[in-house]
Protein backbone atom coordinates (compact mmCIF):
# COMPACT_ATOMS: atom_id res chain seq x y z
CA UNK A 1 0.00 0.00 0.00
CA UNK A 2 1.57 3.32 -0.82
CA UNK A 3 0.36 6.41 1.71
CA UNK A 4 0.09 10.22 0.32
CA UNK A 5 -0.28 13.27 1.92
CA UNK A 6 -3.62 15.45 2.04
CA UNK A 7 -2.89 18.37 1.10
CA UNK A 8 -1.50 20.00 4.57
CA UNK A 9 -3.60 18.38 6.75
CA UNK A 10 -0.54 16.24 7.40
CA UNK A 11 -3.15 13.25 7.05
CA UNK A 12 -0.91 10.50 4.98
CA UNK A 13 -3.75 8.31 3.46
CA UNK A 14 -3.64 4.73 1.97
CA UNK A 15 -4.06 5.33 -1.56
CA UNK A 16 -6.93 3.02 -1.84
CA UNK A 17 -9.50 3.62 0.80
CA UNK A 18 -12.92 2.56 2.33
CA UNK A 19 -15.87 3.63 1.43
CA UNK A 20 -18.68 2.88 4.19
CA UNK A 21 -21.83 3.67 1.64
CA UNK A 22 -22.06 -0.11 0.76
CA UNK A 23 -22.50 -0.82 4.82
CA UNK A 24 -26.07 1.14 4.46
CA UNK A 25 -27.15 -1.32 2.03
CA UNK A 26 -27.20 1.66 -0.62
CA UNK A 27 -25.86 -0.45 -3.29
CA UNK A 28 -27.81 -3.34 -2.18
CA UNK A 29 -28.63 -5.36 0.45
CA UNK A 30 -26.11 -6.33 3.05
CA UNK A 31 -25.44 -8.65 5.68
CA UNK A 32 -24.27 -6.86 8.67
CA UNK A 33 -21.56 -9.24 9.96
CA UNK A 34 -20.44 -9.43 6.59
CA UNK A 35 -19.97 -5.76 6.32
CA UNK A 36 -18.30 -5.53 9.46
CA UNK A 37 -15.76 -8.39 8.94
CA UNK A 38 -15.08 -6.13 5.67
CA UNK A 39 -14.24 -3.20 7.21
CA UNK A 40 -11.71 -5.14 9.48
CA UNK A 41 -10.26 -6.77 6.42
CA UNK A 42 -9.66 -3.23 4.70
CA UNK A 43 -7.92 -2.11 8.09
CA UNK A 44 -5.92 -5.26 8.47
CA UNK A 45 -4.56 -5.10 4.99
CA UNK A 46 -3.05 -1.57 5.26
CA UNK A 47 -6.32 0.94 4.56
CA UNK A 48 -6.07 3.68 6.69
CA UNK A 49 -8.88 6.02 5.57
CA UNK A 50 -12.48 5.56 6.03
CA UNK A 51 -15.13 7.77 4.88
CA UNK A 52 -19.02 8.06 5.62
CA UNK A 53 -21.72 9.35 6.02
CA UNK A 54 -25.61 9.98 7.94
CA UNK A 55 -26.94 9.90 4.46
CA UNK A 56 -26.20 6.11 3.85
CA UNK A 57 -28.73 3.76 4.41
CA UNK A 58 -30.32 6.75 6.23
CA UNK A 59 -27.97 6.46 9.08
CA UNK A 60 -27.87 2.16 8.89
CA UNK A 61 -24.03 3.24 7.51
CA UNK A 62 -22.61 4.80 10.37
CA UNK A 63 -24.09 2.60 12.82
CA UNK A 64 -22.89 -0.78 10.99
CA UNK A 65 -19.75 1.06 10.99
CA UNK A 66 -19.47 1.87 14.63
CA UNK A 67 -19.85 -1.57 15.67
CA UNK A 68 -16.91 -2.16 13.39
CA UNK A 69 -14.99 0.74 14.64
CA UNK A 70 -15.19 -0.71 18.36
CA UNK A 71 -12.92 -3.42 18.49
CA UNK A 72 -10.38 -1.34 16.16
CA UNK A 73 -7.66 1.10 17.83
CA UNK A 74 -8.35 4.61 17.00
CA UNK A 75 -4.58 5.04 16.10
CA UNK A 76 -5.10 2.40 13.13
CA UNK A 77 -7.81 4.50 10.98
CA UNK A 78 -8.44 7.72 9.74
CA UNK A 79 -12.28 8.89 9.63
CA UNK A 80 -13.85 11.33 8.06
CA UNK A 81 -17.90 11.62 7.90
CA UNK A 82 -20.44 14.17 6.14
CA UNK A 83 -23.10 16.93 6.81
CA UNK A 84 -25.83 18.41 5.07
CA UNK A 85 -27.26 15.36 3.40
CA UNK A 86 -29.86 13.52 5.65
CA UNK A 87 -33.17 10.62 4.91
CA UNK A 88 -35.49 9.23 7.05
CA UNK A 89 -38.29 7.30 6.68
CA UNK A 90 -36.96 6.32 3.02
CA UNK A 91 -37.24 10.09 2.34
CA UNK A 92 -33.90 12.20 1.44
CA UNK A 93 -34.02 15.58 3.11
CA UNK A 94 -31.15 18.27 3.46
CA UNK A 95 -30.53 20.98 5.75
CA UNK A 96 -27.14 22.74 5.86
CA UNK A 97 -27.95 25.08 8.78
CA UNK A 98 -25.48 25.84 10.99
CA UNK A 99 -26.89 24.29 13.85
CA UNK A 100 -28.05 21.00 11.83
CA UNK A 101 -24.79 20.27 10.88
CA UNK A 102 -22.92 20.84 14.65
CA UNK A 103 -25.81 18.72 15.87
CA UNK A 104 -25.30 16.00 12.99
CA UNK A 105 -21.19 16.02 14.20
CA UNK A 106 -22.24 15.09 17.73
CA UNK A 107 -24.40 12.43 16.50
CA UNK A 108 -22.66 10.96 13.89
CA UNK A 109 -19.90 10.30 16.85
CA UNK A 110 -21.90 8.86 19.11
CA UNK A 111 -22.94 6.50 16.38
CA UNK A 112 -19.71 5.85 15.18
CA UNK A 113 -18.40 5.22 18.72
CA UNK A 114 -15.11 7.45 18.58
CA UNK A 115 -14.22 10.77 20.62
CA UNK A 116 -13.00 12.54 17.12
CA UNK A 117 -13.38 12.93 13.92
CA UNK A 118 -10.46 13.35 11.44
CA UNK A 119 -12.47 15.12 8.54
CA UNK A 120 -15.53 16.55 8.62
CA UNK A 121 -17.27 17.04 5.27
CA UNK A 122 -19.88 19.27 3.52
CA UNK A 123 -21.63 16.67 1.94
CA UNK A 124 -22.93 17.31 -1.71
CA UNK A 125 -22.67 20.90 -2.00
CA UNK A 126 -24.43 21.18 -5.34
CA UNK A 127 -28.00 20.35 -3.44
CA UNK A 128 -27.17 23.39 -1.27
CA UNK A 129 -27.38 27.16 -1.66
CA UNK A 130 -23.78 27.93 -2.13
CA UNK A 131 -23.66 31.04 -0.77
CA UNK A 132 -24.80 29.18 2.53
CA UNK A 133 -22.40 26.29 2.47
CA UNK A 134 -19.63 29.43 2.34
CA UNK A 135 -20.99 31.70 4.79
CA UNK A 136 -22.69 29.22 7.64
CA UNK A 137 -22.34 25.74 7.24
CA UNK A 138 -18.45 26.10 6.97
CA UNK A 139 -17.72 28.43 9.73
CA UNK A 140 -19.91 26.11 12.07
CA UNK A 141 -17.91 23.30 11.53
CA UNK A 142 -14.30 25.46 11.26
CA UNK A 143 -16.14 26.37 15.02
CA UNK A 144 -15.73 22.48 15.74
CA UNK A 145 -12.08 22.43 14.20
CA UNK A 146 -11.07 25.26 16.47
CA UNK A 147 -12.51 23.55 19.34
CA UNK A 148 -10.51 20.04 18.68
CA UNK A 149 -14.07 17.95 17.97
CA UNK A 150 -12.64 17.60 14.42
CA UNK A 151 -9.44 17.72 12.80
CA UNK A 152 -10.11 19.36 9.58
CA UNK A 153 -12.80 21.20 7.29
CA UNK A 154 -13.65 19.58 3.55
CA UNK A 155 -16.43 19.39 1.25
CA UNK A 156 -17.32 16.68 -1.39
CA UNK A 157 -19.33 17.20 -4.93
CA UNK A 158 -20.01 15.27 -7.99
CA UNK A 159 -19.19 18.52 -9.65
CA UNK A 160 -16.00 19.42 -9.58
CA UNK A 161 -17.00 23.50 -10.31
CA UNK A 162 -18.79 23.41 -7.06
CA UNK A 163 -15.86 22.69 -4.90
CA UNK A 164 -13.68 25.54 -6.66
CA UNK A 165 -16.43 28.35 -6.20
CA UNK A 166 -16.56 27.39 -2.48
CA UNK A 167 -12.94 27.68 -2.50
CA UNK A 168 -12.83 30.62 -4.28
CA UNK A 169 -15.36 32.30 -1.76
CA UNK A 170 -13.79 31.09 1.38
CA UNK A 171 -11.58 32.40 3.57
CA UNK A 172 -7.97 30.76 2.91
CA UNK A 173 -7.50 27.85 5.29
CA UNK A 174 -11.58 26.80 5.97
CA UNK A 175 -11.27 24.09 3.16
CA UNK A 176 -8.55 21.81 3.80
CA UNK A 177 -9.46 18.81 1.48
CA UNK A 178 -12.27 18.14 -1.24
CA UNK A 179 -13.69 14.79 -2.22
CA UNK A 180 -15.05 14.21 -5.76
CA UNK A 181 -16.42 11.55 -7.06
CA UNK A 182 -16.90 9.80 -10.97
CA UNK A 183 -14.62 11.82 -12.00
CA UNK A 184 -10.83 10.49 -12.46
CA UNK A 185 -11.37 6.86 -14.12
CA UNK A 186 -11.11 5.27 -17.23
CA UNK A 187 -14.65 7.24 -18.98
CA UNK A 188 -13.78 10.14 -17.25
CA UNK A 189 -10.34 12.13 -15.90
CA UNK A 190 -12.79 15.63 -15.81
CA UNK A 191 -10.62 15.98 -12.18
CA UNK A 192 -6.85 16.14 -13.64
CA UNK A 193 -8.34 19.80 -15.18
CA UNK A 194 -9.00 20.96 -11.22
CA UNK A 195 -5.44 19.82 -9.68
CA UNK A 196 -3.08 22.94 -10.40
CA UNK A 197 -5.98 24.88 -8.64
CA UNK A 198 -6.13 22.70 -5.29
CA UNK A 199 -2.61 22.24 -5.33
CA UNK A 200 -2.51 26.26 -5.52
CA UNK A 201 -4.90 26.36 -2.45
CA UNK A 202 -3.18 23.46 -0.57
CA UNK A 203 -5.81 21.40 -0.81
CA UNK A 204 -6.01 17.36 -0.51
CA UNK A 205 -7.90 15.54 -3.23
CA UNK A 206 -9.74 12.66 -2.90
CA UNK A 207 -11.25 10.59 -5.17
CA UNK A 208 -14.22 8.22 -4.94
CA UNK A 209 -15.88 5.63 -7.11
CA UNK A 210 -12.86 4.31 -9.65
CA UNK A 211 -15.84 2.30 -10.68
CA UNK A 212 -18.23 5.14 -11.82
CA UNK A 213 -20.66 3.77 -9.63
CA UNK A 214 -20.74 0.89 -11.97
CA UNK A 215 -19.93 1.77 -15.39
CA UNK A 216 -17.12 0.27 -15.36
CA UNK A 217 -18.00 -3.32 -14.14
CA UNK A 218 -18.77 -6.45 -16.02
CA UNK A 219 -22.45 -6.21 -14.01
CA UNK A 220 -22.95 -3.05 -15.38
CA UNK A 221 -24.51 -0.06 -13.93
CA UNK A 222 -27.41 -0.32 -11.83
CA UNK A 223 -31.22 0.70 -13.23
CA UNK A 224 -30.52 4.16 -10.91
CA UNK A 225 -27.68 5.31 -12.62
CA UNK A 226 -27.88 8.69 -14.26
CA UNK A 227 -25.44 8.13 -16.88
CA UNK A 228 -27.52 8.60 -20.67
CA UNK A 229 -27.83 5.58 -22.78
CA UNK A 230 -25.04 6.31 -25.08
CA UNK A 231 -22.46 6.12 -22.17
CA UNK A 232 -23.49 2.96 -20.67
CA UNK A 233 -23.11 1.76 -24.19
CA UNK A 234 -20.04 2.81 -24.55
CA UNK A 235 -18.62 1.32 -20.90
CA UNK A 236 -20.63 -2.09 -21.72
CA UNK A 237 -18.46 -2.37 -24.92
CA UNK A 238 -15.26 -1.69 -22.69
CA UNK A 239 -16.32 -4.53 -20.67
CA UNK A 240 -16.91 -7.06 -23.15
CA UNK A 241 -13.21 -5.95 -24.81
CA UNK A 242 -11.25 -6.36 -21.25
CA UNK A 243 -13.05 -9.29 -20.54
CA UNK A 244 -11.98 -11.15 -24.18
CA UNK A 245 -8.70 -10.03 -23.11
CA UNK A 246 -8.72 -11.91 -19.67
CA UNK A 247 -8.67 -8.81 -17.92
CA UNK A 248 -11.09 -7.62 -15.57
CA UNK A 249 -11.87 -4.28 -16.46
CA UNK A 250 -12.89 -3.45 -12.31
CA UNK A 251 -9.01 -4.35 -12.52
CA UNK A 252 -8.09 -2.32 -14.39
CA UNK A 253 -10.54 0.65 -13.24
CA UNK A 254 -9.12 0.34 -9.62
CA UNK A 255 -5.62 0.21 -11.06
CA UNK A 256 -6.06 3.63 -13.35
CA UNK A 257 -7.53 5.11 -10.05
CA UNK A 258 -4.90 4.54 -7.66
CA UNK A 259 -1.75 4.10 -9.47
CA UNK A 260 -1.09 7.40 -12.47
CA UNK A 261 -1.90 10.21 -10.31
CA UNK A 262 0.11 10.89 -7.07
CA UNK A 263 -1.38 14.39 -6.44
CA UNK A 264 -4.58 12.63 -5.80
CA UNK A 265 -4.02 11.52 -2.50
CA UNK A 266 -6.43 8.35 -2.27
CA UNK A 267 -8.93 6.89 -4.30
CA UNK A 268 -12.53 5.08 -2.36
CA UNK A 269 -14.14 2.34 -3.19
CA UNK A 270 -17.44 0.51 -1.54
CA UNK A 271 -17.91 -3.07 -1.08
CA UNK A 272 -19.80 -4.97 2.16
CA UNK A 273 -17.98 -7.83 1.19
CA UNK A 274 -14.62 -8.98 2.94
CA UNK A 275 -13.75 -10.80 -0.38
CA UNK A 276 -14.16 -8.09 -2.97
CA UNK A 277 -11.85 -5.74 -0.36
CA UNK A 278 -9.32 -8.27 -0.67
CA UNK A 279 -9.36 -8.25 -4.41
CA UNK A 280 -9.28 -4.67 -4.86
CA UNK A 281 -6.19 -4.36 -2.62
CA UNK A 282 -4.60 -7.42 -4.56
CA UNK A 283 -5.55 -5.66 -8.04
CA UNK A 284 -3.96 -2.16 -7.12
CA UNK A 285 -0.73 -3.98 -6.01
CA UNK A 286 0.28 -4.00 -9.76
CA UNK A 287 0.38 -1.06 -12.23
CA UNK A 288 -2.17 -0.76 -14.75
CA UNK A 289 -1.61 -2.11 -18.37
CA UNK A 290 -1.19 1.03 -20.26
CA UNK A 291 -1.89 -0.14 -23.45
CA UNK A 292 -4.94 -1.58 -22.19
CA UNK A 293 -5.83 1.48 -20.97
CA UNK A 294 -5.69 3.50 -24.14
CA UNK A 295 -7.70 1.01 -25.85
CA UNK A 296 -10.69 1.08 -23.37
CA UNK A 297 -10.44 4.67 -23.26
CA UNK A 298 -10.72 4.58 -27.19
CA UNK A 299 -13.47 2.23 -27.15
CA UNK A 300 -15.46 4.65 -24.80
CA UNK A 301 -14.88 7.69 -27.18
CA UNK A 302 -16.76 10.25 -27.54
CA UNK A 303 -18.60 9.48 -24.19
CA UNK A 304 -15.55 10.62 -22.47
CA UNK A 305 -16.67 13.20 -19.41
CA UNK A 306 -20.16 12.56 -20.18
CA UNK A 307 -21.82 14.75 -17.45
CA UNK A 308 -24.78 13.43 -15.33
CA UNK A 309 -26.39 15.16 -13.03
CA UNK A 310 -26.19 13.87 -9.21
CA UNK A 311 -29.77 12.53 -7.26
């Protein structure tokens, strides 16, 4: 496993990390023991980042997790969690108040079972007002930061343009790391234009979802996915080539991910399964076949960065 730093955080992060979304069943269903054996497996093997949220599984996430995160030292993980982005009752609500989201850091803690938490997101900015996220969601949690509940200040997006506005309308040092997801893997590198700009601010980059939430898989996206037509097409066709070739293309996905970028400082994937962690962390032990590579990515064409909007 090969560690990077965050931006200045002076968090070094495994550069393949866990993703907790699959532990709230989002994905589909999920045997709790099962989940939590994976997220010991992803530990044991040398992940050191773990990333959540309220918002999965409508809290069943974070509390799957915390029964994982019991019997695990503290010193052995880093955690980071979300605000802003809520369900209940099967019904997605979101409220980026101040004081929802220094109520929803208390309470994600408790459910998590730890004392801390490393980073503290802004969850989805693009279903917010912007203007808010910059002028009282942020400074309530930068509140939190000051008072040692949480280490540092980020915000995820699907949209990459999001994160640099908020950036760009901060003050300097209240974003310390951004997490964005869909959009540095094989149909889609839309994240390599936004680098120069973080790396300007001193801001960590993380990546999620090498597998564009399922694009890039022999199973193929699920009926949910917003991707058009023409770009499922296109991945499907990917598939079928790497497979012929006797190479997985979720191999290869996890490898382009993790392995031709060190300025993005880990890359998450989701997966209840103690197995499929295994195999991800075996496939991103080797480099990705480059020649492969440019022959997927010229099979998927003209669907390259192929926007969808986020739901």
């Amino acid at each position: 496993m090969i560690y990077n730093e965050l931006g200045k955080t002076g968090l070094k992060l495994s550069n393949l990390s866990f993703g907790a979304s699959s532990l709230g069943g989002v994905f589909h269903g999920v045997r709790e023991e099962e989940g939590i054996r994976a997220v010991n497996v992803a530990i044991d093997n040398g992940i050191n980042f773990i990333d959540v949220s309220p918002y999965y599984g409508h809290l069943k996430a974070e509390m799957v997790l915390g029964k994982a995160l019991k019997d695990i030292p503290r010193d052995k993980y880093f955690l980071s969690t979300k605000v802003g982005r809520y369900g209940k009752d099967g019904v997605n609500y979101w409220d980026y108040s101040a004081r929802r989201a220094t109520e929803s850091v208390y309470e994600s803690m408790q459910r998590l079972n730890v004392d801390y938490i490393d980073i503290i997101n802004v969850h989805d900015v693009e279903f917010a007002d912007l203007n808010q996220v910059v002028e009282e969601t942020l400074p309530a949690l930068v509140e939190l930061r000051r008072k040692g509940v949480v280490g540092h200040v980020g915000i995820t997006d699907l949209q990459p343009e999001n994160l640099k506005w908020v950036i760009e309308h901060s003050d300097a040092g209240t974003v310390e790391s951004v997490l964005c997801f869909c959009h540095y893997c094989l149909n889609d590198d839309m994240l390599l234009d936004y680098l120069d700009f973080f790396e300007q601010h001193g801001i960590g980059v993380i990546n999620a979802s090498p597998l564009s939430m399922g694009l890039l898989s022999m199973r193929g996206a699920p009926d949910w996915h917003p991707a058009p037509v023409s770009l499922r097409e296109a991945c499907r066709k990917a598939a079928l080539y790497c497979d012929a070739h006797g190479y997985a293309i979720e191999r290869l996905a996890m490898q382009y991910s993790t392995s031709l970028n060190p300025r993005i400082a880990s890359t998450l994937f989701s997966s209840a399964n103690p197995d499929n962690v295994l195999r991800n962390i075996e496939y991103i032990s080797e480099p990705a076949d480059a020649k492969l590579v440019e022959e997927v990515r010229a099979i998927i064409g003209d669907q390259q960065r192929v926007r969808w909007k986020n739901s």
